[in-house]
C-alpha atoms as a PDB file:
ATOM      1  CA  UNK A   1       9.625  33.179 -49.294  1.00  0.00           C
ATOM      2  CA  UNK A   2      11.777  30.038 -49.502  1.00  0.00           C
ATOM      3  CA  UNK A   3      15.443  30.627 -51.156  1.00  0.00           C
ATOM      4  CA  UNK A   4      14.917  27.216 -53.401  1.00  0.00           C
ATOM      5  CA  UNK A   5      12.062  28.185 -54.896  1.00  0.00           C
ATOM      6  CA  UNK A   6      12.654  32.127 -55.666  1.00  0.00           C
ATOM      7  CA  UNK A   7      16.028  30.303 -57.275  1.00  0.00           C
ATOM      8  CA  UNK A   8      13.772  27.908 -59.732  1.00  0.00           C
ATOM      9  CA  UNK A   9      11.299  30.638 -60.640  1.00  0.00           C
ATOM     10  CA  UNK A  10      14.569  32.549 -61.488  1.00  0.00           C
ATOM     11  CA  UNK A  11      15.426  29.572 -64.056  1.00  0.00           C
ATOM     12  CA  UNK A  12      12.366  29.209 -65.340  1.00  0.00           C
ATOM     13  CA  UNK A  13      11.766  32.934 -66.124  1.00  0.00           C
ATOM     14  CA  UNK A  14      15.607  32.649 -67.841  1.00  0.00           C
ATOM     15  CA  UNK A  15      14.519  29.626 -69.852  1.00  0.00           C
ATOM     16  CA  UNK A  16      11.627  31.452 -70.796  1.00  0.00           C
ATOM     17  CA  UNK A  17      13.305  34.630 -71.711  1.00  0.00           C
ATOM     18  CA  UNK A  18      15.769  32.182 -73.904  1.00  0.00           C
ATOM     19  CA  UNK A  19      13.244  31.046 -76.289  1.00  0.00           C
ATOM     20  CA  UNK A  20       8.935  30.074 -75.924  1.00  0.00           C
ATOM     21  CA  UNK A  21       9.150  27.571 -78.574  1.00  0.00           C
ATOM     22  CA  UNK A  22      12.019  25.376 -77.287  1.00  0.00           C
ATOM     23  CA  UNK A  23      10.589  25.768 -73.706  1.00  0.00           C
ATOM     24  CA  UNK A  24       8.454  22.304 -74.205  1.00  0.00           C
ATOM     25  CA  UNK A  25      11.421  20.256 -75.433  1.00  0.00           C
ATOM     26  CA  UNK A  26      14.164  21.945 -73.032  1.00  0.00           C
ATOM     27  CA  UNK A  27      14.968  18.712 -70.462  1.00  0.00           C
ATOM     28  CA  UNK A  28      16.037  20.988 -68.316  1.00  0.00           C
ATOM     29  CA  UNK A  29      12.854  23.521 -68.320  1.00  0.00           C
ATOM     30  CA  UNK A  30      10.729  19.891 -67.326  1.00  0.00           C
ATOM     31  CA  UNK A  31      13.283  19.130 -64.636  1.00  0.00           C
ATOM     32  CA  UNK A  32      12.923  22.144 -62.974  1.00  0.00           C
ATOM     33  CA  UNK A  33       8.778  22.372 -63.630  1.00  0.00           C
ATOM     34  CA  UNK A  34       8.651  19.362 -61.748  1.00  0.00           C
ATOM     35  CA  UNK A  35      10.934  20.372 -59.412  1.00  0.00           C
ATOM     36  CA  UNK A  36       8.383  23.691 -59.038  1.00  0.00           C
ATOM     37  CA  UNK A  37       5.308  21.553 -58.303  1.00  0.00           C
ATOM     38  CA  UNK A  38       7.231  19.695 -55.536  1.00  0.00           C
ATOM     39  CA  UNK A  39       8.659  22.039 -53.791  1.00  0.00           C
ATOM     40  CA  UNK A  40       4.906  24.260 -53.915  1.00  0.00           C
ATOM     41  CA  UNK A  41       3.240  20.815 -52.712  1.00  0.00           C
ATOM     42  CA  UNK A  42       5.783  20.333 -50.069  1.00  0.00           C
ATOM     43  CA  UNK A  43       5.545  24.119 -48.918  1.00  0.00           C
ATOM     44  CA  UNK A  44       1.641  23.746 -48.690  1.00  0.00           C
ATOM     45  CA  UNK A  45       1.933  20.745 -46.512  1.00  0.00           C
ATOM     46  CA  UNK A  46       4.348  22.689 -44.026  1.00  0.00           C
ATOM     47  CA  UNK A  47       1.922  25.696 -44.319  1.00  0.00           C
ATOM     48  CA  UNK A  48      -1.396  23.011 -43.563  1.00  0.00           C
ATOM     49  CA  UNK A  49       0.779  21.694 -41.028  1.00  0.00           C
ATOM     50  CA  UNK A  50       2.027  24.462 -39.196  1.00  0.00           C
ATOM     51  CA  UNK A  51      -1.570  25.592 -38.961  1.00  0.00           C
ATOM     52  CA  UNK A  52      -2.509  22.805 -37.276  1.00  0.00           C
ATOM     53  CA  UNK A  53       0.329  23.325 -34.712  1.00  0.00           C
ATOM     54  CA  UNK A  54      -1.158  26.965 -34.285  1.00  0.00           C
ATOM     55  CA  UNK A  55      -4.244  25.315 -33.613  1.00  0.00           C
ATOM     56  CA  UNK A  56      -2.967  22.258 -31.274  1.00  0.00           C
ATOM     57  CA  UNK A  57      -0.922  25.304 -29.414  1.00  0.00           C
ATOM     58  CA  UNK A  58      -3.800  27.292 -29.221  1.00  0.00           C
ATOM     59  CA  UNK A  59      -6.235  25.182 -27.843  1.00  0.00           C
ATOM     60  CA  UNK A  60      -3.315  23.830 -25.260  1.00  0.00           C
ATOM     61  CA  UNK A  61      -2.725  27.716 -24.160  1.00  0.00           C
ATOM     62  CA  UNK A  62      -6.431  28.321 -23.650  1.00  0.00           C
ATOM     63  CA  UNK A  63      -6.960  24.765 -21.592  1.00  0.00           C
ATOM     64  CA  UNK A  64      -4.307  25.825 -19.317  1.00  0.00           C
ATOM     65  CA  UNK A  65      -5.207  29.547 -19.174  1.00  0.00           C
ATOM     66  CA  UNK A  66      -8.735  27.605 -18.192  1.00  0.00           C
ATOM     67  CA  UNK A  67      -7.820  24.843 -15.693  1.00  0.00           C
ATOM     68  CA  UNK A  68      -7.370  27.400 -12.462  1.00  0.00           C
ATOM     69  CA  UNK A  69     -10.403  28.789 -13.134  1.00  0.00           C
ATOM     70  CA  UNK A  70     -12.459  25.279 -13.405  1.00  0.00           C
ATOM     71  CA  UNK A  71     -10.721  24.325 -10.401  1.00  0.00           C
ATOM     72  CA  UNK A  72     -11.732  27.324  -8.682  1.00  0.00           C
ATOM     73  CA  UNK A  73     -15.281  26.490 -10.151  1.00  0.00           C
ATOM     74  CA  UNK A  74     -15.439  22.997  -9.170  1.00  0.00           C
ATOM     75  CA  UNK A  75     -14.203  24.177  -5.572  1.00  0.00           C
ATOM     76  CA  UNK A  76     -17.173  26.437  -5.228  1.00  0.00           C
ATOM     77  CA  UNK A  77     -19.621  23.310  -6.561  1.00  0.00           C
ATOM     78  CA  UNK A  78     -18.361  21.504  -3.983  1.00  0.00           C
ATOM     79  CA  UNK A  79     -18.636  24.156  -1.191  1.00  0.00           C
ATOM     80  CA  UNK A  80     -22.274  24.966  -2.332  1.00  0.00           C
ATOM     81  CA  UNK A  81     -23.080  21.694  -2.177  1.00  0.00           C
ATOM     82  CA  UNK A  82     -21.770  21.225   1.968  1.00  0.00           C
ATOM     83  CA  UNK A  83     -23.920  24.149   2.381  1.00  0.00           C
ATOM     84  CA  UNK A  84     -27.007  22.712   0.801  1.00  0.00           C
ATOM     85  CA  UNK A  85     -26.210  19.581   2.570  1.00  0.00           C
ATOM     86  CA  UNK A  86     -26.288  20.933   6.198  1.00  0.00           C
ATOM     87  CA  UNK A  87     -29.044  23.048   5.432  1.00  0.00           C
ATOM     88  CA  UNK A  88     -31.434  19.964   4.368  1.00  0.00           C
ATOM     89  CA  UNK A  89     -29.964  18.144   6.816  1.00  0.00           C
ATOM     90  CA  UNK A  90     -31.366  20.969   9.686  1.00  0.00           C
ATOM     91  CA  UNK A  91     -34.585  21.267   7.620  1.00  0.00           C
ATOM     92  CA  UNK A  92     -35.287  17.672   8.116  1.00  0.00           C
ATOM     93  CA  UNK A  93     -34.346  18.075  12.115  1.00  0.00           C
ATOM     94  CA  UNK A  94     -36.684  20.940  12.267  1.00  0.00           C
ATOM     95  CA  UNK A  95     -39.440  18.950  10.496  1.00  0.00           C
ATOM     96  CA  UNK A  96     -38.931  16.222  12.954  1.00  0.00           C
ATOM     97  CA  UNK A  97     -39.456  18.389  15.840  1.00  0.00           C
ATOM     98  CA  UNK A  98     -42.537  20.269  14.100  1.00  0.00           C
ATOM     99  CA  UNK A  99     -43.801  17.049  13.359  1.00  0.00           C
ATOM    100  CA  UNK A 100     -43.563  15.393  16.766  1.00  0.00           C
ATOM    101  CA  UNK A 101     -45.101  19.170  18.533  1.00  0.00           C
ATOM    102  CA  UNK A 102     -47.492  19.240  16.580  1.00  0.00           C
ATOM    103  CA  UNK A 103     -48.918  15.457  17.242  1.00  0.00           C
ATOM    104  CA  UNK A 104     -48.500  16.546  21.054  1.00  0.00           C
ATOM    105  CA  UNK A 105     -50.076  19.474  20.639  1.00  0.00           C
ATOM    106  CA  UNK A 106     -53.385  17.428  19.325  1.00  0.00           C
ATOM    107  CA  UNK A 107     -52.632  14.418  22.004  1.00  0.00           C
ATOM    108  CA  UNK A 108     -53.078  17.538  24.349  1.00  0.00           C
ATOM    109  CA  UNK A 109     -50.872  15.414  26.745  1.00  0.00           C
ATOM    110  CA  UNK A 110     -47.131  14.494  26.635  1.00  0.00           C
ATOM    111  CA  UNK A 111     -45.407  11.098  25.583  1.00  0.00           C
ATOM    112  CA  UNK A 112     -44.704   8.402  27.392  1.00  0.00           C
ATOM    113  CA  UNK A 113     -41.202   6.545  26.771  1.00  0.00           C
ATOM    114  CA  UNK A 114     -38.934   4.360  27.865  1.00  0.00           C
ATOM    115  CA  UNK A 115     -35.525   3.578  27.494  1.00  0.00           C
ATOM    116  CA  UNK A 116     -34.133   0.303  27.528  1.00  0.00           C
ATOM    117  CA  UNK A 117     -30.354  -1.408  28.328  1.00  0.00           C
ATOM    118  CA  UNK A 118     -28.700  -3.700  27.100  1.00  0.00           C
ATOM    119  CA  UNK A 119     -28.929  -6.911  29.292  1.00  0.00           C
ATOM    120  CA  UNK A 120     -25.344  -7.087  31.032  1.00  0.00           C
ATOM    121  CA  UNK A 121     -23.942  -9.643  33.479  1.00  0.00           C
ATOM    122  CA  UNK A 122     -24.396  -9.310  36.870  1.00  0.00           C
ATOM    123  CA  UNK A 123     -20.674  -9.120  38.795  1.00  0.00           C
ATOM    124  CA  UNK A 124     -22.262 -10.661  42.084  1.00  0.00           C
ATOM    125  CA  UNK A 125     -24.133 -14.002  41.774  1.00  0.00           C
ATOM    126  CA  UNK A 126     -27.756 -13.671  42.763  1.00  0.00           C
ATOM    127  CA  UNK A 127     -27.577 -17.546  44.109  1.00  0.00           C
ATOM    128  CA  UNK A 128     -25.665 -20.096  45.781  1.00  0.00           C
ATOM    129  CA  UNK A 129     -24.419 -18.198  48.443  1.00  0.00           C
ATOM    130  CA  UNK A 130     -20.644 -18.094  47.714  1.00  0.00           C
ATOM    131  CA  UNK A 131     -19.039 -18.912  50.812  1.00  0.00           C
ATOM    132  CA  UNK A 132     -21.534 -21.530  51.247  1.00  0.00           C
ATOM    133  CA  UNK A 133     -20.472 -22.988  47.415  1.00  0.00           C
ATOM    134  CA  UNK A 134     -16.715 -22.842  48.762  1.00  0.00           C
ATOM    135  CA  UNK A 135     -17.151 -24.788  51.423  1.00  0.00           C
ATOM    136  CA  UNK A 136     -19.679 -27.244  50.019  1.00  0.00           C
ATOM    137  CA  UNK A 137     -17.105 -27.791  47.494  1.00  0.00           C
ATOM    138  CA  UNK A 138     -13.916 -28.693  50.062  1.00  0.00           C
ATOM    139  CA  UNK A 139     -16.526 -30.855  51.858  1.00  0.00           C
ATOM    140  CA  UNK A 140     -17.253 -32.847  48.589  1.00  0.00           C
ATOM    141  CA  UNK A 141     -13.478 -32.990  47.781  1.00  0.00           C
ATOM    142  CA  UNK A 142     -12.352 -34.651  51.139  1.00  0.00           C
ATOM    143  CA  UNK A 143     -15.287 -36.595  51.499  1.00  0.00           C
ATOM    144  CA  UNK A 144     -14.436 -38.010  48.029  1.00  0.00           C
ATOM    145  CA  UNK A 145     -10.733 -38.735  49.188  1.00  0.00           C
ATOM    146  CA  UNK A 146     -12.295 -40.210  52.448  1.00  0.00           C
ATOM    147  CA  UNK A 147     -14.760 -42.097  50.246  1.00  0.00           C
ATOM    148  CA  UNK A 148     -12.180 -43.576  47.757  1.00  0.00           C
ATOM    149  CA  UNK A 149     -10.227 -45.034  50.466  1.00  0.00           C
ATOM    150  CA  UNK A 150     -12.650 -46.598  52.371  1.00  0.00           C
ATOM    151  CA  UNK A 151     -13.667 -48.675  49.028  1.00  0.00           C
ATOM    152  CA  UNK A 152     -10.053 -49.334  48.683  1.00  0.00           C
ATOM    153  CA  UNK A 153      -9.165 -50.544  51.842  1.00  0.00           C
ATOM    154  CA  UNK A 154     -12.578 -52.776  51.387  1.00  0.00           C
ATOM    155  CA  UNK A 155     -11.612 -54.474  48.305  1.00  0.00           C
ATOM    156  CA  UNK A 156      -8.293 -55.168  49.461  1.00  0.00           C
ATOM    157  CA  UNK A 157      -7.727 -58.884  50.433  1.00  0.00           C
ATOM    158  CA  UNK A 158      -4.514 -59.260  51.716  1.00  0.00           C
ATOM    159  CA  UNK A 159      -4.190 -59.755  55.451  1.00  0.00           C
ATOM    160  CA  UNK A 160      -3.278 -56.941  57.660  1.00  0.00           C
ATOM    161  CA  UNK A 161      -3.593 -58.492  61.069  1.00  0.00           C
ATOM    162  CA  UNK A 162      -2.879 -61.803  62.778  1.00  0.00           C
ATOM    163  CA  UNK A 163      -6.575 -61.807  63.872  1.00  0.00           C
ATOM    164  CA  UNK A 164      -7.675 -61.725  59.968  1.00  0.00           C
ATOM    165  CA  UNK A 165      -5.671 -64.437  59.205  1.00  0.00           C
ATOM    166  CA  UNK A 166      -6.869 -66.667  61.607  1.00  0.00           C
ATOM    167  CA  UNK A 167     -10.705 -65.906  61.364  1.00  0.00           C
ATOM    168  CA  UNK A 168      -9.948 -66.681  57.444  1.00  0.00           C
ATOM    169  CA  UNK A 169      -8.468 -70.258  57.774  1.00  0.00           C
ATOM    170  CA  UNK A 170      -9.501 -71.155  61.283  1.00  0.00           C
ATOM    171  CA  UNK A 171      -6.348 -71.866  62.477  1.00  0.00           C
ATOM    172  CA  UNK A 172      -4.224 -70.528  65.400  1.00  0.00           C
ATOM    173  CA  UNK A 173      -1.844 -68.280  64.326  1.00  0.00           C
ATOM    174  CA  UNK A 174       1.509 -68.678  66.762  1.00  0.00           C
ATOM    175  CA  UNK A 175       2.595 -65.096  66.026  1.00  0.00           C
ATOM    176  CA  UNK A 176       3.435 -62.427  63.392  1.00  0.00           C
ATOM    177  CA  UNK A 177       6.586 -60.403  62.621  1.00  0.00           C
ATOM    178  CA  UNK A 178       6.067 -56.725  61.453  1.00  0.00           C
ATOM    179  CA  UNK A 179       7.480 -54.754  59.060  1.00  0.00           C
ATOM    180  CA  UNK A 180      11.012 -53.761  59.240  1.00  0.00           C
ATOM    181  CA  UNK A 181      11.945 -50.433  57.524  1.00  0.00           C
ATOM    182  CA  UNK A 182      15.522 -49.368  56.995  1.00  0.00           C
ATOM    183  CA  UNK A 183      17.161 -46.296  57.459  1.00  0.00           C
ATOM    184  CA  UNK A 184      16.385 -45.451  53.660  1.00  0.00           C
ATOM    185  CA  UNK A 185      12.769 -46.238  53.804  1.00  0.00           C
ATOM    186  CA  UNK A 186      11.986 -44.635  56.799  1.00  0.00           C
ATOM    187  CA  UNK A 187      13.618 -41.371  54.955  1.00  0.00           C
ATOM    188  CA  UNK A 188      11.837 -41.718  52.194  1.00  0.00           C
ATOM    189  CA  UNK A 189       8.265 -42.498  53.900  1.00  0.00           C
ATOM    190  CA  UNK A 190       9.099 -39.291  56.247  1.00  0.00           C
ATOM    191  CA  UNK A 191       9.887 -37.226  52.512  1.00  0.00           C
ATOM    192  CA  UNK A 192       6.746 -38.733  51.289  1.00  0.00           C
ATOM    193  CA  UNK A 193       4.911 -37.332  54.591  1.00  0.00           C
ATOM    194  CA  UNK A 194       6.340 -34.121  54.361  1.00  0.00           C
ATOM    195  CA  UNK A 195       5.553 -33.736  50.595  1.00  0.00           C
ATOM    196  CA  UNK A 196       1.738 -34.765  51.136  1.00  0.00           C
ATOM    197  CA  UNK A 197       1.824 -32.210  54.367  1.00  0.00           C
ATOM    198  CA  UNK A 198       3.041 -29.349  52.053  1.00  0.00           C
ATOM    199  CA  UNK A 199       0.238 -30.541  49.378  1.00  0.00           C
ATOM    200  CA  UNK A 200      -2.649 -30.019  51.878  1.00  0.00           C
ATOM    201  CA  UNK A 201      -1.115 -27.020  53.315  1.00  0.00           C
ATOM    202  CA  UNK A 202      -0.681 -25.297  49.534  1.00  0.00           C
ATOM    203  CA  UNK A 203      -4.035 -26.232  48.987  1.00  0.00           C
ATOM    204  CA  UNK A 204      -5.000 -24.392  51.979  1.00  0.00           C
ATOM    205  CA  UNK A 205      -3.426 -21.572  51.276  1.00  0.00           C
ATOM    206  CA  UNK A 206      -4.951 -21.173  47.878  1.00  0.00           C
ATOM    207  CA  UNK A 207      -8.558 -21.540  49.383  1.00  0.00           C
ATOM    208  CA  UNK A 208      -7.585 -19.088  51.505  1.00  0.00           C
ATOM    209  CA  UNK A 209      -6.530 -16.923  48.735  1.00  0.00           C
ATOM    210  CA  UNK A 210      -9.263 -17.956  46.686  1.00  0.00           C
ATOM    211  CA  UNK A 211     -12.250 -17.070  49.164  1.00  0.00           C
ATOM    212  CA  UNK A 212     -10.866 -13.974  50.278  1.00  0.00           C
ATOM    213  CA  UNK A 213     -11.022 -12.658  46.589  1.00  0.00           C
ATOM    214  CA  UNK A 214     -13.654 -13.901  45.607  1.00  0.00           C
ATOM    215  CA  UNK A 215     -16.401 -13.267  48.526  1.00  0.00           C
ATOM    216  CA  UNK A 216     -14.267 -10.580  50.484  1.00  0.00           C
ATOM    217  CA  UNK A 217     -12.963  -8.442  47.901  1.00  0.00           C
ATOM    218  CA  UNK A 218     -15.486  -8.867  44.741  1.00  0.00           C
ATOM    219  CA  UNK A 219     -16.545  -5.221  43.826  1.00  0.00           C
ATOM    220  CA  UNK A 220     -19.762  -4.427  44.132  1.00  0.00           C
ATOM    221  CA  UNK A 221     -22.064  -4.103  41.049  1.00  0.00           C
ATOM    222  CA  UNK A 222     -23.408  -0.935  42.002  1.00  0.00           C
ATOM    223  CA  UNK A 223     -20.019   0.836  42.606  1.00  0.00           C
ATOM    224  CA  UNK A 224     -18.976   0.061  39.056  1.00  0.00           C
ATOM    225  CA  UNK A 225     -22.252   0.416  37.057  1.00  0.00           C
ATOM    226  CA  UNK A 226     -24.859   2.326  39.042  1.00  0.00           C
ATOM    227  CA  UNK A 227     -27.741   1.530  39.861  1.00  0.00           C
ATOM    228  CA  UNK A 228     -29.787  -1.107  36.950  1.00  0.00           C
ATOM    229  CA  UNK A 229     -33.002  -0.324  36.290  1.00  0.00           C
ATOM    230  CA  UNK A 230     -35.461  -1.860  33.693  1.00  0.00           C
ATOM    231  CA  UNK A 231     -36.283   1.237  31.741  1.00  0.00           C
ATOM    232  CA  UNK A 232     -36.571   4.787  32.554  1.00  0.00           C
ATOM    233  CA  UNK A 233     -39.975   6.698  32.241  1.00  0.00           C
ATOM    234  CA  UNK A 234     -40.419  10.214  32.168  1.00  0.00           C
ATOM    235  CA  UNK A 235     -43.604  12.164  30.644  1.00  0.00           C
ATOM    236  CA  UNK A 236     -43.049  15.850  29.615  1.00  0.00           C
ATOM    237  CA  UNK A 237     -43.686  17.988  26.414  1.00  0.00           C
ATOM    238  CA  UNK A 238     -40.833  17.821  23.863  1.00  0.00           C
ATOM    239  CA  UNK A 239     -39.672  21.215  22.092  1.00  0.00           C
END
């Protein structure tokens, strides 16, 4: 089948036709012998080879001939199996509710139960009062302020009065000479006034502000949350 080789059978057959007994020492008739074998050894290596591309090509074709179907298979698998799934899943809910009949049905009376929350803070405080807190609480602060003072004003000992300084030495004092403020210190003592007046009147304000939202306008826990009970009981036959 392959030009080359019908060509060196041709020679050979020529050679052989020329003469049998020179055929063993003929150079050329060796040459071409040799030649034979390779090119037969080299044809049945493309033959064994070529089969095994057949059989590469073949078993490609039939896995890709095969791969819709086992995806179609593997689809169904996977279908069957939800199905299964969901069935034992309601098996298991019907079991349950034999089950829990059943021990009913030989209690001859129904269960008890109760339901419990979660503990949750209350929005209202139960105690202090909270007006009373708020004003307990500006009470403490001035009294503080008043407080502090007082000790100040006690543990200062410089002399105030002509009267002090007189009882202190125990001599007569022939007169005193107050304070004489300038037109820039009596500015900034009235600035200093004003600021502190503005202070206690902010402060004021935000109590104000403060009270109103928090005692006035604090929801009420049962508008947001209902009414909080412990538990709920009920008895009754379950089906």
């Amino acid at each position: 089948s392959y030009p080359d080789i019908q060509v060196l059978k041709a020679r050979i057959e020529q050679l052989e036709n020329a003469g049998a007994d020179a055929l063993p020492e003929n150079p050329e008739y060796t040459r071409i012998r040799n030649e034979l074998r390779a090119a037969e050894g080299g044809v049945a290596d493309l033959k064994a080879r070529e089969e095994r591309l057949r059989t590469d090509l073949n078993a490609l074709a039939i896995a890709t001939g095969e791969a819709p179907a086992v995806e179609a298979e593997l689809q169904r698998i996977i279908r069957d199996y939800e199905q299964t799934q969901k069935s034992y899943e309601e098996l298991v809910s019907r079991r349950d509710r034999l089950s829990l009949t059943a021990s009913l049905s030989a209690g001859g009376q129904g269960v008890e139960y109760q339901i419990f929350e979660r503990p949750t803070v209350a929005i209202r405080p139960v105690a202090p009062p909270r007006m009373l807190l708020i004003f307990a609480v500006f009470l403490m602060a001035f009294g503080g302020g008043a407080a502090l003072a007082l000790v100040l004003t006690y543990l200062d000992r410089s002399y105030t009065q002509a009267a002090d300084l007189q009882r202190a030495f125990g001599l007569p004092v022939l007169g005193s000479i107050g304070t004489v403020q300038s037109a820039i210190q009596k500015t900034a003592r009235r600035s200093d006034v004003l600021k502190l007046a503005g202070a206690c009147a902010g402060l004021a304000v935000l109590a104000v502000i403060y009270t109103y939202l928090t005692v006035w306008r604090l929801p009420d826990a049962t508008d947001i949350a209902g009414a909080q009970t412990a538990s709920i009981g009920q008895t009754g036959d379950v089906w």
